[in-house]
Protein backbone atom coordinates (compact mmCIF):
# COMPACT_ATOMS: atom_id res chain seq x y z
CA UNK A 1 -27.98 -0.24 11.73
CA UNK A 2 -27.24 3.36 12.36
CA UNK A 3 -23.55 3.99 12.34
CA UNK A 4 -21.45 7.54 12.70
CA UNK A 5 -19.13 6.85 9.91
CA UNK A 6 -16.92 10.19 10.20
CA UNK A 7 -15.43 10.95 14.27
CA UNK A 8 -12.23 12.41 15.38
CA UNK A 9 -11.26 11.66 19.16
CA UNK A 10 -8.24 13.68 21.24
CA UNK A 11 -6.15 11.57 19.21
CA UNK A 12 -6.52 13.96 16.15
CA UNK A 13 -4.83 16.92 16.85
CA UNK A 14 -7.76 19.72 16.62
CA UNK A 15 -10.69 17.41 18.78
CA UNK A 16 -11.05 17.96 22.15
CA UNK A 17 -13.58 14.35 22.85
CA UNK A 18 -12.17 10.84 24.11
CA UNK A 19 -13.69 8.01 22.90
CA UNK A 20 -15.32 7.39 26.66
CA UNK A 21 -17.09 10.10 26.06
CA UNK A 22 -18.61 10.23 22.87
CA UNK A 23 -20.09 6.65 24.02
CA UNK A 24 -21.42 8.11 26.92
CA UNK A 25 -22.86 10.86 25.00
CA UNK A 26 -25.00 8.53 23.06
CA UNK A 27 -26.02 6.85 25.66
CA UNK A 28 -27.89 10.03 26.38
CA UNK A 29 -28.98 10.66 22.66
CA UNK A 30 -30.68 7.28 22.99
CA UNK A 31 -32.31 7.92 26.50
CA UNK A 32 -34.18 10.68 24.23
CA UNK A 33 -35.07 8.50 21.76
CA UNK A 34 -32.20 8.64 19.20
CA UNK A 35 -30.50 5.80 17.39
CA UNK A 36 -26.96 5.67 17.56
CA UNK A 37 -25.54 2.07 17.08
CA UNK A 38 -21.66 2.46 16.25
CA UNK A 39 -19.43 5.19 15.52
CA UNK A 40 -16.22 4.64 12.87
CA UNK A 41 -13.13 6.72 14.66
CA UNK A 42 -11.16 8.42 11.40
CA UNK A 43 -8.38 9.96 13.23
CA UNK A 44 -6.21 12.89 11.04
CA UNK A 45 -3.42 11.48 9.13
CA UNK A 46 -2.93 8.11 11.30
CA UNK A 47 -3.92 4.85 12.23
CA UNK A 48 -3.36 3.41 15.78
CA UNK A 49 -3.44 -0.64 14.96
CA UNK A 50 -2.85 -0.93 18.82
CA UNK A 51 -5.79 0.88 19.78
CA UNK A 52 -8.33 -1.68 21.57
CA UNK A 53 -12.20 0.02 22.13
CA UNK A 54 -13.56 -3.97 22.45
CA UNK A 55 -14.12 -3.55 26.00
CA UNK A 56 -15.74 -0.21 26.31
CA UNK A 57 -18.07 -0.84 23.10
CA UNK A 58 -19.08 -3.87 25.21
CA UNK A 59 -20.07 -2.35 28.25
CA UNK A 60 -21.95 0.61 26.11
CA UNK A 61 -23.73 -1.68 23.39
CA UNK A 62 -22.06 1.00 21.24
CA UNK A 63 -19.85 -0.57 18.42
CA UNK A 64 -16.27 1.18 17.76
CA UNK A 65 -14.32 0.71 14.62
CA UNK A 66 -11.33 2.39 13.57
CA UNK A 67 -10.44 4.02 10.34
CA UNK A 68 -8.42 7.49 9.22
CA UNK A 69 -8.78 10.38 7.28
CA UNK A 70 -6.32 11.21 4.96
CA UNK A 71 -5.14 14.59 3.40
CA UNK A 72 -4.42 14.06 -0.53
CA UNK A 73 -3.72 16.53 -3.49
CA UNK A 74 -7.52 16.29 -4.99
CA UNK A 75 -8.78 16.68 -1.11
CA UNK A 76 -9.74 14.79 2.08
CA UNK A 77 -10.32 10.48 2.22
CA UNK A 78 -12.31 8.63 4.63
CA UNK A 79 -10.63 5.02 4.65
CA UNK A 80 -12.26 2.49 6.25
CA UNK A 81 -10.64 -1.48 6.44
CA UNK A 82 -7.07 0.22 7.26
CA UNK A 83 -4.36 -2.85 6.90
CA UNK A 84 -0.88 -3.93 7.31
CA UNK A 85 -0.38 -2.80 3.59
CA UNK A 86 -2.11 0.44 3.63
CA UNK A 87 0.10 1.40 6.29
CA UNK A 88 3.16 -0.16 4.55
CA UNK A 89 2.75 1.49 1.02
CA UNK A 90 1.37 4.70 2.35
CA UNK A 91 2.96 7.93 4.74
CA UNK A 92 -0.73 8.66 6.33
CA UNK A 93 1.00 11.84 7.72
CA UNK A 94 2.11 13.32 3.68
CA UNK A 95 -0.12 15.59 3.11
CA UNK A 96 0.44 15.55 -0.40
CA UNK A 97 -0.94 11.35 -1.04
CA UNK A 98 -2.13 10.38 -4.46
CA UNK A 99 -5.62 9.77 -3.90
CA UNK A 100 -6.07 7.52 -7.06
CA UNK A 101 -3.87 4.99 -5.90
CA UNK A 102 -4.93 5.28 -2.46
CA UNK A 103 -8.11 4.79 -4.11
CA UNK A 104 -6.37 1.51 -5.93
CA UNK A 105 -4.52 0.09 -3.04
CA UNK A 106 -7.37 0.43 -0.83
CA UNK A 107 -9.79 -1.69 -2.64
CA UNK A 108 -7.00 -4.30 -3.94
CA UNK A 109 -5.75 -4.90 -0.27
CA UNK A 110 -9.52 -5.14 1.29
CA UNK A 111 -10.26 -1.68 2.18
CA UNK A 112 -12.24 1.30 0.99
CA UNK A 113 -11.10 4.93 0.84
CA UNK A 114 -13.76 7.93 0.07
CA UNK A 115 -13.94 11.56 -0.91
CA UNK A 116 -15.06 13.50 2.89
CA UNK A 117 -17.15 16.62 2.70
CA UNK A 118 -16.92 16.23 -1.34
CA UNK A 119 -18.85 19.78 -1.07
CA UNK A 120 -16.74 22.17 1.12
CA UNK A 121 -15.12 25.16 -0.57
CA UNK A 122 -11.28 24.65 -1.50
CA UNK A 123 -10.78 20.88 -0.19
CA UNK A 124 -13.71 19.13 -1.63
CA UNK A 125 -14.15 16.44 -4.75
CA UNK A 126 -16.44 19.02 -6.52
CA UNK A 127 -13.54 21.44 -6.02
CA UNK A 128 -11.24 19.21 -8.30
CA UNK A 129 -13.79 18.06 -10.83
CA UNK A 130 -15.03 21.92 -11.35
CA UNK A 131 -11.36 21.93 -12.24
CA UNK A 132 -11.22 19.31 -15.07
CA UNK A 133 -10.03 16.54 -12.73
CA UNK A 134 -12.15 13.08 -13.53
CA UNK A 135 -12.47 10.70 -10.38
CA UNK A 136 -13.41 7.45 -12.10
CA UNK A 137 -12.77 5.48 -9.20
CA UNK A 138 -14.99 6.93 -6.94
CA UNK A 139 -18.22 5.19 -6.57
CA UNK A 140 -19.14 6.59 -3.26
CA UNK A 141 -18.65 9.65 -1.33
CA UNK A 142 -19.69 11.27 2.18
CA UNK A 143 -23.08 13.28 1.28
CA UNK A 144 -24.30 14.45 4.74
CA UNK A 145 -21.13 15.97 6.90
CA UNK A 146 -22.03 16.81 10.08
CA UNK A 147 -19.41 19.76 9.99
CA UNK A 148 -20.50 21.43 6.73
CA UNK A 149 -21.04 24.87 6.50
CA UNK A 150 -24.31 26.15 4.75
CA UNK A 151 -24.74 25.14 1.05
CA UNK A 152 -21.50 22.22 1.52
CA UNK A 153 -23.77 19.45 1.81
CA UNK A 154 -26.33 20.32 -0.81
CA UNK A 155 -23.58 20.63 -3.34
CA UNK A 156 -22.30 17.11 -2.20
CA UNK A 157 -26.51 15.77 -3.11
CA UNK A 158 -26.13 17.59 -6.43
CA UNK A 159 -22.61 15.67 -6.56
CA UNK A 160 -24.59 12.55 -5.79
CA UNK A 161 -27.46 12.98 -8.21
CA UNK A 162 -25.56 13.89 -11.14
CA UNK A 163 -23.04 10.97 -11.01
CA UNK A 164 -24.88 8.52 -9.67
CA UNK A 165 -22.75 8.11 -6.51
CA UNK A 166 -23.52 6.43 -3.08
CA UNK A 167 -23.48 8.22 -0.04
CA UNK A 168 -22.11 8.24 3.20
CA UNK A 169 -23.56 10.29 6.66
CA UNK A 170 -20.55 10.98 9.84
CA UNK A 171 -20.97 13.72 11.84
CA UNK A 172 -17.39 14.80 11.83
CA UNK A 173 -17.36 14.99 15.31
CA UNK A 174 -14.67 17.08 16.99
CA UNK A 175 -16.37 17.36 20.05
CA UNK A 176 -19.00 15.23 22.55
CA UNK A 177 -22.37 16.48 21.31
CA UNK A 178 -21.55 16.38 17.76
CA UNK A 179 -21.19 12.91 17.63
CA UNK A 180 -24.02 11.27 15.92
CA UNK A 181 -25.75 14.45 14.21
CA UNK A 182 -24.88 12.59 10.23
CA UNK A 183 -25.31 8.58 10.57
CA UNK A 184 -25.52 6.30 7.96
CA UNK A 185 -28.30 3.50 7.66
CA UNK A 186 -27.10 0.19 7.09
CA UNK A 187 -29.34 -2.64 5.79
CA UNK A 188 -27.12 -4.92 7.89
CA UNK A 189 -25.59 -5.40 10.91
CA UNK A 190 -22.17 -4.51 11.10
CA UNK A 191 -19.69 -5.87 13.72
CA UNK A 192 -16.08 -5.36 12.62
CA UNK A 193 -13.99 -2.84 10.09
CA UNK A 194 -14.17 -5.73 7.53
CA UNK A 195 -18.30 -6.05 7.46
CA UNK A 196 -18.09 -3.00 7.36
CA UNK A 197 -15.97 -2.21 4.15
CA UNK A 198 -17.94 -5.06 2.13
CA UNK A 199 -21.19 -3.17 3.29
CA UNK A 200 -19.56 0.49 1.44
CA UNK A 201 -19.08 -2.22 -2.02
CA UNK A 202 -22.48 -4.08 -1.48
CA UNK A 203 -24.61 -0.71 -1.31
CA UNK A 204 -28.18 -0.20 -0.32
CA UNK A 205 -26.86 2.01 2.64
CA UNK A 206 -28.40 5.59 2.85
CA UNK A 207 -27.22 9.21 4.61
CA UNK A 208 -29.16 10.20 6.97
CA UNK A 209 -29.28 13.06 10.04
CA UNK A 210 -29.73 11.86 13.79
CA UNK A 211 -33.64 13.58 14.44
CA UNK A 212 -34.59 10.62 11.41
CA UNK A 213 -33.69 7.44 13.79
CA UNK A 214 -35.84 9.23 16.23
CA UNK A 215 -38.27 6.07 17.28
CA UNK A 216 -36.03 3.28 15.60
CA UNK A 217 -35.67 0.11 17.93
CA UNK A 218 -32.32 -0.44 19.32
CA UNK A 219 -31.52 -4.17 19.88
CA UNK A 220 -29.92 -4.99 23.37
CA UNK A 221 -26.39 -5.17 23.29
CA UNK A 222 -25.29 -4.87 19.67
CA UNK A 223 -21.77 -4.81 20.12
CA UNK A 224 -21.93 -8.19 21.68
């Protein structure tokens, strides 16, 4: 299963793309023979419980889970599995969030929370650690960012390789027709936000860019 783990809709305040559209863009990435099968919505320093994509990832065979990115003192999180305690113990709009107990609450309450872009310059893990800060928590971090600048992402696989880390692929989509250019592969299917967290502890997933799912079968109906 090929799934976008890293999107921002209008919801985040700096993307322009509604969630009706980024399905309806890969709905046109498959007609060319791409495989897009779900896309993980990380919205900017918030978490809309309310939010309800069921029906639209229905009618698109596209499946839509929600997560958020957070802003932290050692850098950006991906957390995925956002719950009723997450949301209790933590401000998501502080920029200034300790990431190691995010990092602790997160996986004692069900959920997962990950370095994003660990590469890019000022904000990244590799930033921190080049800095004498140890991450012992971290097991797995985004490798592939679709939103990297030159050199960001092959720092991150250096990252990767030297500590022994999993990684992650999201195309950090901030617009329609970035959506689906970093995916991850998933040994699994993966319906909801909680099959989806145990996949990031299981393992055995792998980054990977959009032009390698070119040819990839896409069951009927995934979402279903």
């Amino acid at each position: 299963m090929f799934i976008d783990m890293h999107c921002h809709s209008v919801a985040s305040d700096d993307a322009r793309a509604t969630v009706d559209q980024y399905l309806k863009w890969v709905t046109v990435l498959r007609s060319k023979g791409y495989r897009v099968d779900g896309i993980v919505l990380t919205e900017h320093r918030q978490f809309n419980r309310e939010a309800d994509y069921s029906e639209i990832s229905a009618e698109s065979g596209v499946v839509v889970l929600r997560g958020a990115e957070l802003d932290t003192r050692h850098g950006h999180f991906l957390v995925y599995g956002v719950n009723d305690h997450l949301t209790r113990r933590f401000d998501f709009s502080d920029v200034r969030t300790d990431p190691f107990e995010l990092m602790r609450e997160a996986r004692a309450s069900g959920a997962i929370a990950i370095p994003a872009h660990p590469g890019r310059s000022g904000i990244g893990l590799c930033e921190y650690i080049a800095q004498g800060v140890e991450f012992p928590e971290v097991k797995t971090v985004e490798l592939l960012n679709g939103g990297s600048r030159a050199g960001e992402n092959e720092r991150a696989a250096e990252l990767v390789q030297a500590r022994g880390y999993w990684g992650t692929g999201g195309s950090d989509a901030h617009f329609v027709s970035a959506v689906g250019r970093c995916l991850t592969r998933f040994p699994d299917h993966i319906r909801t936000e909680a099959e989806l967290v145990q996949a990031l502890y299981r393992g055995g997933f792998q980054p990977v860019r959009l032009e390698q799912t070119a040819q990839q079968p896409v069951e009927a109906k995934e979402s279903r």
